[in-house]
Protein backbone atom coordinates (compact mmCIF):
# COMPACT_ATOMS: atom_id res chain seq x y z
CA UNK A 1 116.41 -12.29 -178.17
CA UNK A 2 115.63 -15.55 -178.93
CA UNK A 3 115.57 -18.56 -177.25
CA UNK A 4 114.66 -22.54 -177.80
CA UNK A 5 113.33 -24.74 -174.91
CA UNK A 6 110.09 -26.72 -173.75
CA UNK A 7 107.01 -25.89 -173.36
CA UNK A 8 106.15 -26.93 -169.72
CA UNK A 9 110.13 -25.19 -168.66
CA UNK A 10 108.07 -21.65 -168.90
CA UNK A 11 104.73 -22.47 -168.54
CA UNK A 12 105.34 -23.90 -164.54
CA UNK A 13 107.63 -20.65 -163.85
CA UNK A 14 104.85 -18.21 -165.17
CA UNK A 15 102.40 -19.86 -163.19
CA UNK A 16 104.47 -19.91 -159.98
CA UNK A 17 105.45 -15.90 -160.46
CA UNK A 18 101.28 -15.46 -160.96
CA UNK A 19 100.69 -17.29 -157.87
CA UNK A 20 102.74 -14.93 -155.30
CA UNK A 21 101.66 -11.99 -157.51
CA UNK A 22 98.97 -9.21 -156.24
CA UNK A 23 95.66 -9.42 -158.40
CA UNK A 24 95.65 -5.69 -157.97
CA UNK A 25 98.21 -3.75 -159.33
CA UNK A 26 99.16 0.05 -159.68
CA UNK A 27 100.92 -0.18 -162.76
CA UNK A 28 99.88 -1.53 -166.68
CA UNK A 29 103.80 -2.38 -166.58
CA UNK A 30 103.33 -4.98 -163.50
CA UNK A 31 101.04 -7.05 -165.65
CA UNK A 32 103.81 -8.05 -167.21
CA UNK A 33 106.71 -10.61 -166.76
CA UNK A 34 110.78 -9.83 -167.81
CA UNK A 35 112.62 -12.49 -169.65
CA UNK A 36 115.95 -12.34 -170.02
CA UNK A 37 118.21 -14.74 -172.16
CA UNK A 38 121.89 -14.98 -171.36
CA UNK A 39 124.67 -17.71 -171.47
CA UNK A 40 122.01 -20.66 -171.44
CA UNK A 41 119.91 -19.92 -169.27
CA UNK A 42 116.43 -17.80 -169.37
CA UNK A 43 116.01 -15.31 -166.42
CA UNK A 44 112.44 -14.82 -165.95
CA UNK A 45 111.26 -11.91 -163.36
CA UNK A 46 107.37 -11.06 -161.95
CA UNK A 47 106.81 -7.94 -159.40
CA UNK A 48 104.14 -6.76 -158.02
CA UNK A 49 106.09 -3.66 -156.45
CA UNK A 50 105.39 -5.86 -152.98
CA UNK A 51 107.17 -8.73 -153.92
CA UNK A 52 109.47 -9.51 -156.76
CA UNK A 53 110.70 -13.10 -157.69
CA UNK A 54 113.69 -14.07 -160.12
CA UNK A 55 113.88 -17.40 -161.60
CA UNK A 56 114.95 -19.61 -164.06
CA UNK A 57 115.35 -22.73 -166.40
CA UNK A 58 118.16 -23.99 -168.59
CA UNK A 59 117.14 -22.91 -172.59
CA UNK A 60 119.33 -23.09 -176.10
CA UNK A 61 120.08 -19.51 -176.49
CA UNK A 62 120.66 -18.31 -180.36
CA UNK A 63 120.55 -14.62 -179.54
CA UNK A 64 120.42 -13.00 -175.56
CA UNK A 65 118.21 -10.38 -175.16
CA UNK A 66 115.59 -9.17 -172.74
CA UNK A 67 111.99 -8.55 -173.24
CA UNK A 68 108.91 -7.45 -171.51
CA UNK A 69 105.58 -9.74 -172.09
CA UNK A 70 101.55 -9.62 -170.45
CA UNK A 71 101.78 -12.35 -168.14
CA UNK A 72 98.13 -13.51 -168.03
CA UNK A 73 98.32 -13.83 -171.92
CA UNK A 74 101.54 -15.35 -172.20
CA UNK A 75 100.22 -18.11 -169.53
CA UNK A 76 96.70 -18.28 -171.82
CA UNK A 77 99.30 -18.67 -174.64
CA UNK A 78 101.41 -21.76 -173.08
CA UNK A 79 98.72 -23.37 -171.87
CA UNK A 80 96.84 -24.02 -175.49
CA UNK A 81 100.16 -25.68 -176.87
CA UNK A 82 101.06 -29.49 -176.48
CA UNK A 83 103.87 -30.06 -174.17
CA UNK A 84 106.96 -29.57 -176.98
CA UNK A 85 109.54 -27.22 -177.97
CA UNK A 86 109.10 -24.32 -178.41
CA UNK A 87 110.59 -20.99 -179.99
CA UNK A 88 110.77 -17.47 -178.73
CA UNK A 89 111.86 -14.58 -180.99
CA UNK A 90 112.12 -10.93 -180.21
CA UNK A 91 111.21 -9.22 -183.74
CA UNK A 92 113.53 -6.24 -183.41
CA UNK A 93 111.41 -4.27 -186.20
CA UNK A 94 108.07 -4.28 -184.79
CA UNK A 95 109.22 -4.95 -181.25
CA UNK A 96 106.99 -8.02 -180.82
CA UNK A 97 107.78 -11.64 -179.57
CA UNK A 98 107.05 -14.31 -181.57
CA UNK A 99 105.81 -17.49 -179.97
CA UNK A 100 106.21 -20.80 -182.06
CA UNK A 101 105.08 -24.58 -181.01
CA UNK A 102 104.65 -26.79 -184.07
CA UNK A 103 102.66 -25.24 -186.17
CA UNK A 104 101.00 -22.94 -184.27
CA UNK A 105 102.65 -19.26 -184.30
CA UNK A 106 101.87 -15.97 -181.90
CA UNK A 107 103.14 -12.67 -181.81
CA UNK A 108 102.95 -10.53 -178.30
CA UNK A 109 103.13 -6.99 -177.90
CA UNK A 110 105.90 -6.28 -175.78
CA UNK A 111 106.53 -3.68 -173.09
CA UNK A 112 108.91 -0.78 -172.39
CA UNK A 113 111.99 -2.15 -170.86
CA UNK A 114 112.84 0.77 -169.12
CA UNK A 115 109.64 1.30 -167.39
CA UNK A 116 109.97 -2.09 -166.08
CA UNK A 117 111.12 -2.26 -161.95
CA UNK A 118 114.37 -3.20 -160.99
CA UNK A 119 115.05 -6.33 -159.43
CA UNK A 120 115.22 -5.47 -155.78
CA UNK A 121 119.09 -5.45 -154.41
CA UNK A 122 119.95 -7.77 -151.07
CA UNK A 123 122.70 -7.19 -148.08
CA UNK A 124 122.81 -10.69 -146.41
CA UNK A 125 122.65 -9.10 -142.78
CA UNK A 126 120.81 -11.53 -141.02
CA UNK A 127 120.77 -15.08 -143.12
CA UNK A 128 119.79 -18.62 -142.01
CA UNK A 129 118.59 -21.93 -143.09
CA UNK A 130 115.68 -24.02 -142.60
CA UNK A 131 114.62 -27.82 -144.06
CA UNK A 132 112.15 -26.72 -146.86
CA UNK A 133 109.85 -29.74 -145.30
CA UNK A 134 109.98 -27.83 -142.32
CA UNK A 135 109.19 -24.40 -143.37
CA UNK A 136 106.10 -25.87 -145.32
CA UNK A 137 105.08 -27.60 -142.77
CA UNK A 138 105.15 -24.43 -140.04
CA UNK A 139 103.17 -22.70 -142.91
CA UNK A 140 100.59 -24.92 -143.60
CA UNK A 141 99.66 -24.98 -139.84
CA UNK A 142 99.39 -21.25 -139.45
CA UNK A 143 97.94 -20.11 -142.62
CA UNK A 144 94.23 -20.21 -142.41
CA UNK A 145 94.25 -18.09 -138.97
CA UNK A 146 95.30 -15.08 -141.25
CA UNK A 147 92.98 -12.12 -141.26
CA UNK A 148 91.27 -11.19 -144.64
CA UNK A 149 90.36 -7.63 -143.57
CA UNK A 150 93.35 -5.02 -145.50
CA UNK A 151 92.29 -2.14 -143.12
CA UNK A 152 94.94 -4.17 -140.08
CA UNK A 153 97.50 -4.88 -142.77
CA UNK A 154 99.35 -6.70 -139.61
CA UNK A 155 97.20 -9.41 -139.12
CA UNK A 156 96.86 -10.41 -143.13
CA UNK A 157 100.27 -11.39 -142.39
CA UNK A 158 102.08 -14.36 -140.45
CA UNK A 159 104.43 -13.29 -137.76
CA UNK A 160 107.85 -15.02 -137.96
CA UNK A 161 109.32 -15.29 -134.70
CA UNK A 162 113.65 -16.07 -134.29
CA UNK A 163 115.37 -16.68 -130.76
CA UNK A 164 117.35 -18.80 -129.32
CA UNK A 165 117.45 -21.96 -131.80
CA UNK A 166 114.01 -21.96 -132.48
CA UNK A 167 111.33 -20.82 -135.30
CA UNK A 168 107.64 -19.80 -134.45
CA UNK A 169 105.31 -18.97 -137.01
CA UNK A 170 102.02 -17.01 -135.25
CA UNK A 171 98.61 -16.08 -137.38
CA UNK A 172 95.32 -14.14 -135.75
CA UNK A 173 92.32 -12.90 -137.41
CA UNK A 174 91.63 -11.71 -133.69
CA UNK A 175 89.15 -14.62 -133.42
CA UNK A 176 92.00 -16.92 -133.58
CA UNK A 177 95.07 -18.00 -132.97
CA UNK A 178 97.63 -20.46 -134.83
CA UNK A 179 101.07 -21.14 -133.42
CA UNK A 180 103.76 -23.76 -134.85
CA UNK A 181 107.33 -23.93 -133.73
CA UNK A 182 110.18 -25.82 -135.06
CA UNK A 183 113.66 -26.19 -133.86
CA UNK A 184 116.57 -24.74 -135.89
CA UNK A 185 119.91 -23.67 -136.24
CA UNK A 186 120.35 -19.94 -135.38
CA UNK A 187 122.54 -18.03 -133.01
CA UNK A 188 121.72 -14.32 -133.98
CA UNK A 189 120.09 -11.80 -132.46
CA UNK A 190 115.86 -12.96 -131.63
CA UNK A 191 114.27 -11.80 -134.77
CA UNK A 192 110.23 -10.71 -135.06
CA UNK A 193 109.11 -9.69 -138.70
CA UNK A 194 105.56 -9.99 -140.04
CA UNK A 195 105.47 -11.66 -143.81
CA UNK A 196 103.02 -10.97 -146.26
CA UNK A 197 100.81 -14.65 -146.49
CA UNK A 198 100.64 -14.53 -150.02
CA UNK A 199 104.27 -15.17 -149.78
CA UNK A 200 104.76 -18.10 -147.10
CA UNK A 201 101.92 -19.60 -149.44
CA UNK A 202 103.80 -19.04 -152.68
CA UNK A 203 106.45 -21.44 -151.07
CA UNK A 204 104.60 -23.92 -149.54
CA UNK A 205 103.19 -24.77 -152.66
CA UNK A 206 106.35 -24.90 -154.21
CA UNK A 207 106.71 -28.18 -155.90
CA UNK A 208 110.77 -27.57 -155.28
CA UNK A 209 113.22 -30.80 -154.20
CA UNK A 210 115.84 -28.66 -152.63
CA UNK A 211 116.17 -29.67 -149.04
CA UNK A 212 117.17 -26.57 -147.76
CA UNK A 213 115.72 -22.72 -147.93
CA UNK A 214 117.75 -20.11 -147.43
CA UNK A 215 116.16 -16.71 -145.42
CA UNK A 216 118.02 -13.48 -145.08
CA UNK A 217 116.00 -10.76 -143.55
CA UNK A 218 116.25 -7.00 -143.33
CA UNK A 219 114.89 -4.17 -142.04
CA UNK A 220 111.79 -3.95 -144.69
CA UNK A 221 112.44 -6.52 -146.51
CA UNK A 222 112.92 -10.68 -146.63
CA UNK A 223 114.14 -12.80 -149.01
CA UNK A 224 113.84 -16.86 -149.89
CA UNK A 225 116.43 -18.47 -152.06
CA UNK A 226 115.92 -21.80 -153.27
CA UNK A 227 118.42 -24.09 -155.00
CA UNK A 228 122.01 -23.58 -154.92
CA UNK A 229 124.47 -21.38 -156.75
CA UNK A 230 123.28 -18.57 -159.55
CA UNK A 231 122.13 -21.81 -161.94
CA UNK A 232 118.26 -23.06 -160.85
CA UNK A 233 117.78 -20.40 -158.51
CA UNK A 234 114.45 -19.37 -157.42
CA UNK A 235 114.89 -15.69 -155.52
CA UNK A 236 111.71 -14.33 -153.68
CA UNK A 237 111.87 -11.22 -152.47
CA UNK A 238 109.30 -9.55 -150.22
CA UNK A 239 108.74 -6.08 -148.17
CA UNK A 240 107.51 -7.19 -144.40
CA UNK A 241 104.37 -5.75 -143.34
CA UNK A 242 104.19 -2.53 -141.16
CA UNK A 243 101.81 -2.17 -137.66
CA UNK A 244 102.26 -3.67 -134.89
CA UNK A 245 101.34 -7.28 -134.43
CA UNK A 246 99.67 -9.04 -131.18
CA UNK A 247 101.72 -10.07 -128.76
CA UNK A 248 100.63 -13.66 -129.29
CA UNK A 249 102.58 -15.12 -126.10
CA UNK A 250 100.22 -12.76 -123.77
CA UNK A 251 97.10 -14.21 -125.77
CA UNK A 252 98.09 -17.70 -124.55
CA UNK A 253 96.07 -18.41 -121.22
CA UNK A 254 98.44 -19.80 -118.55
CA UNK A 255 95.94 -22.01 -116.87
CA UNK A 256 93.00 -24.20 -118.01
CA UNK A 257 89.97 -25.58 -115.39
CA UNK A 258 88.85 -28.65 -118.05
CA UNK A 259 90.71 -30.88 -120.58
CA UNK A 260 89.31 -32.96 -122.99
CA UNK A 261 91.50 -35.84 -124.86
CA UNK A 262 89.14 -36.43 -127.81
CA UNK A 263 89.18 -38.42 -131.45
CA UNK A 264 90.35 -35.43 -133.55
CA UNK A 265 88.58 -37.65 -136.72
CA UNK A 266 85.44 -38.29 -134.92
CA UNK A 267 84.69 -34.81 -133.54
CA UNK A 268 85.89 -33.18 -137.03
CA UNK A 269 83.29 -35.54 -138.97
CA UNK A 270 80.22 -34.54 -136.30
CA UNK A 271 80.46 -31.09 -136.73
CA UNK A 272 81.02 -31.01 -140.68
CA UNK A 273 77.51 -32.87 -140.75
CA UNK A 274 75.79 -30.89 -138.75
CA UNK A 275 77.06 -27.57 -140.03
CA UNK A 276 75.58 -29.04 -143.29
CA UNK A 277 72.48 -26.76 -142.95
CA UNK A 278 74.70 -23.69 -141.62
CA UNK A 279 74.56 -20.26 -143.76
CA UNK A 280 76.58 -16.83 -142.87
CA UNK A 281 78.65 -19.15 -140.48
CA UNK A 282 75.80 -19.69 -137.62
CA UNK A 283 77.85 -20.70 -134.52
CA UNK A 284 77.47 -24.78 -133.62
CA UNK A 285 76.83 -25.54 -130.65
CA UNK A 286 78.66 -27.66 -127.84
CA UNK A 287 77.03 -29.22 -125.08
CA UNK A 288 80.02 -30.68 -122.51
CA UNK A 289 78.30 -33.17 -120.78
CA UNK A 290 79.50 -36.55 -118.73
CA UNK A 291 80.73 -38.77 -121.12
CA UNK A 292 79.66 -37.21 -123.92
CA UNK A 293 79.28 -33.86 -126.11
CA UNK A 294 76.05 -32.64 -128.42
CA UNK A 295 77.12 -30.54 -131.41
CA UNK A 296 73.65 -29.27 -132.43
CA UNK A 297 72.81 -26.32 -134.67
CA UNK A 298 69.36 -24.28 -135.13
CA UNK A 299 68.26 -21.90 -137.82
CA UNK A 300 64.84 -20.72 -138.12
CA UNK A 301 64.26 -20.58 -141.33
CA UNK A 302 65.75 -23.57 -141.89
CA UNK A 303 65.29 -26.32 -139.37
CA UNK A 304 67.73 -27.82 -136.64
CA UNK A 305 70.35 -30.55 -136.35
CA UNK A 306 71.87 -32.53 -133.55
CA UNK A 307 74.35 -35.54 -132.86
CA UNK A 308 76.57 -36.68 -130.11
CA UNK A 309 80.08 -38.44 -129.45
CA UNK A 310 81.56 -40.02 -126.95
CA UNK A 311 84.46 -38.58 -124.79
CA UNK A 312 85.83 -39.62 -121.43
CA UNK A 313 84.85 -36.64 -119.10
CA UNK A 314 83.17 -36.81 -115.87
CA UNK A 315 83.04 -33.18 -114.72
CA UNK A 316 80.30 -30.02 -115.02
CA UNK A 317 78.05 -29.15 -117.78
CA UNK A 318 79.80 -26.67 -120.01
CA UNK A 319 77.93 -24.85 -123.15
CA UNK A 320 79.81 -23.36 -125.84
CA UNK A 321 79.22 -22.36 -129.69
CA UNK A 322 81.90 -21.29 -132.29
CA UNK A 323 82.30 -20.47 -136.09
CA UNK A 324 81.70 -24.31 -137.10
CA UNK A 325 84.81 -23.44 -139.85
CA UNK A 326 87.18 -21.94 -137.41
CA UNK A 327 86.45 -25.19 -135.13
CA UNK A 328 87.01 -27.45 -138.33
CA UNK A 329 90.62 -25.50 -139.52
CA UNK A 330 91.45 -26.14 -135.98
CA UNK A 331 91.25 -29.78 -135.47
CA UNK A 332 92.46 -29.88 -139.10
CA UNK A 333 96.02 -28.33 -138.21
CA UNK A 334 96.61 -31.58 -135.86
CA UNK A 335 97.96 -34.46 -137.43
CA UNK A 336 97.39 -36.88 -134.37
CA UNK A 337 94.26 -39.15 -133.81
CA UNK A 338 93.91 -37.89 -130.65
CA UNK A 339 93.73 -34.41 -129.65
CA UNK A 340 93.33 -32.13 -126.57
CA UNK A 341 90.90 -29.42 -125.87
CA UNK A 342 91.53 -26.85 -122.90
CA UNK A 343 89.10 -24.77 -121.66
CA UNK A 344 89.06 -22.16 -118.59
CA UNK A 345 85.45 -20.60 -119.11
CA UNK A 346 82.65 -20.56 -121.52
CA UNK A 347 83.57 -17.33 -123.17
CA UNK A 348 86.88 -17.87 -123.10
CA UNK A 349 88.93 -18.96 -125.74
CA UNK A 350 90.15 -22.29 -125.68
CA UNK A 351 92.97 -24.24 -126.54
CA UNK A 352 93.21 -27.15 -129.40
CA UNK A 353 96.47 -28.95 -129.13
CA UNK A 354 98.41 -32.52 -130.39
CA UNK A 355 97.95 -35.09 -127.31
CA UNK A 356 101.76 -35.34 -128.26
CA UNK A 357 103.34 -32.53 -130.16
CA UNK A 358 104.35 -29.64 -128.27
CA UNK A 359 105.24 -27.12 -130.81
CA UNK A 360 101.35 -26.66 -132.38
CA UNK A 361 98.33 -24.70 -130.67
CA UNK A 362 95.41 -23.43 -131.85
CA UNK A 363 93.24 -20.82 -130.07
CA UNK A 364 89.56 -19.74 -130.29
CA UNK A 365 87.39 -17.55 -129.34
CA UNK A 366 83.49 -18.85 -128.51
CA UNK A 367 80.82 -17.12 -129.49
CA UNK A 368 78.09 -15.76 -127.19
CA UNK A 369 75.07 -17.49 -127.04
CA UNK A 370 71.44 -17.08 -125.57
């Protein structure tokens, strides 16, 4: 193999494949990336056994080949050049891969080809598109609700919900609950699958222009395909996450006693200052009174902090403490000025929505307090 291009071309498709990779993996061999020169084109391929991702960038190929290379040093590699040409040549004799940028010259120890995974096959069975914008978007509102804890693989996940022309996108930790829905174009059968976050936050931070993703899922496995054709085609392909996720739509309460139509800026700032002094994620504290809410916090070791806003509301007393960052990811996830909190009872969760928007919700749990 080798091949001629620039040195930016590889460096930004090594970086996205490390992105949606697992830190932790079984197998020396996953540490490593495939490319594969053909035509004029370099393939490039990065699997975690999880999820596997093909893409790849227009090069001058003198001689195709295929080679297997440590990702993590190839990246360290890349990133100490200038942005330039560069040359990669697989040294047949010694079975290493010579990396050249000006003057500067490396040579990689290479892999076993054969011990390398196969690129996982796909049966379109149950394909659609969405507006890349769109998908992104549903993502980004969803995301931070996932649950960190691997012992309920389920919930690590975000639930991606298909029926009748419409997309939801669900995330719970159990204290929480994030729901964005967009409309689309689908007529198949209503879809649920759970997808690895990792994933969905591989491709919202995709810096692609393509207008359009397409999905096809199966029954383990999903796949995203961005770009067109076989040329500039980014292929990610991901097994969906087993266990049984919440019924979200049953988390939802039907019916609310209080609502609150409140500066979504104003509140946001309040309780960033006076979580200031929080450690371990002490709960701040609400104080719902007419015309006006306290957000105060109190640690003994540490001292105390208290400010109010205004709000128009002009019915009981109502006390209530959460997480201070699950309150602040939730009034982030609205874009309007103005937002709407729903409450039924104290130590029930309640309900952060747009003043406008339909289609976003976020839910929270309070936290007892004395």
């Amino acid at each position: 193999m080798k091949i001629q291009t620039t040195r930016d071309e590889v460096l930004n498709k090594a970086l996205f494949i490390s992105r949606a990779m697992s830190p932790k993996v079984s197998n020396f061999i996953l540490n490593g990336i495939m490319l594969e020169a053909e035509g004029s084109k370099l393939n490039i391929y990065g699997t975690d056994l999880e999820t596997s991702i093909k893409s790849n960038i227009h090069v001058k190929v003198d001689v195709p080949g295929r080679v297997v290379v440590p990702l993590k040093i190839l990246i360290n590699i890349l990133k100490s050049f200038p942005e330039s040409k560069i040359e990669m040549e697989l040294i047949n004799e010694t079975n290493e891969l010579k990396v050249t940028c000006q003057k500067a010259n490396f040579t990689l120890n290479t892999f076993s080809l054969e011990e390398y995974p196969q690129f996982p096959s796909i049966k379109k069975t149950g394909s659609f598109k969405i507006k890349t914008q769109d998908l992104k978007y549903l993502i980004s509102k969803v995301q931070k609700a996932c649950s960190t804890d691997e012992s309920r693989v389920a919930l690590t996940g975000i639930l991606l919900d298909l029926s009748g022309n419409k997309i939801k996108l669900a995330a719970t930790d159990s204290y929480r609950l994030a729901v964005a829905e967009s409309g689309i174009n689908y007529d198949g059968e209503p879809i649920k699958v759970v997808v690895p976050s990792r994933v969905l936050d591989t491709i919202a931070k995709n810096d692609s222009q393509e207008a359009e993703i397409e999905l096809n899922i199966e029954e383990n496995q999903i796949s995203f395909c961005i770009g067109e054709g076989k040329e500039h085609q980014t292929l990610i392909v991901s097994r969906l996450l087993s266990g049984k996720f919440p019924d979200y739509e049953k988390l939802i309460p039907e019916n609310f006693n209080h609502s609150i139509i409140i500066n979504r800026d104003t509140m946001a700032d309040v309780i960033k200052r006076i979580s200031s002094i929080s450690q371990d994620s002490i709960p701040v504290r609400l104080d719902i009174e007419k015309g006006r809410i306290v957000v105060s916090m109190s640690i003994r070791e540490i001292g105390s902090s208290s400010e109010d806003f205004e709000v128009s509301y002009g019915e009981e007393s109502i006390q209530m403490a959460f997480n201070p960052d699950f309150l602040i990811d939730g009034l982030n996830i609205i874009d309007d000025e103005k937002i709407t909190i729903n409450i039924a009872e104290p130590l029930k969760p309640i309900m952060i929505k747009s003043e406008k928007f339909e289609g976003l919700l976020y839910l929270l749990m309070p936290i007892r307090i004395s």
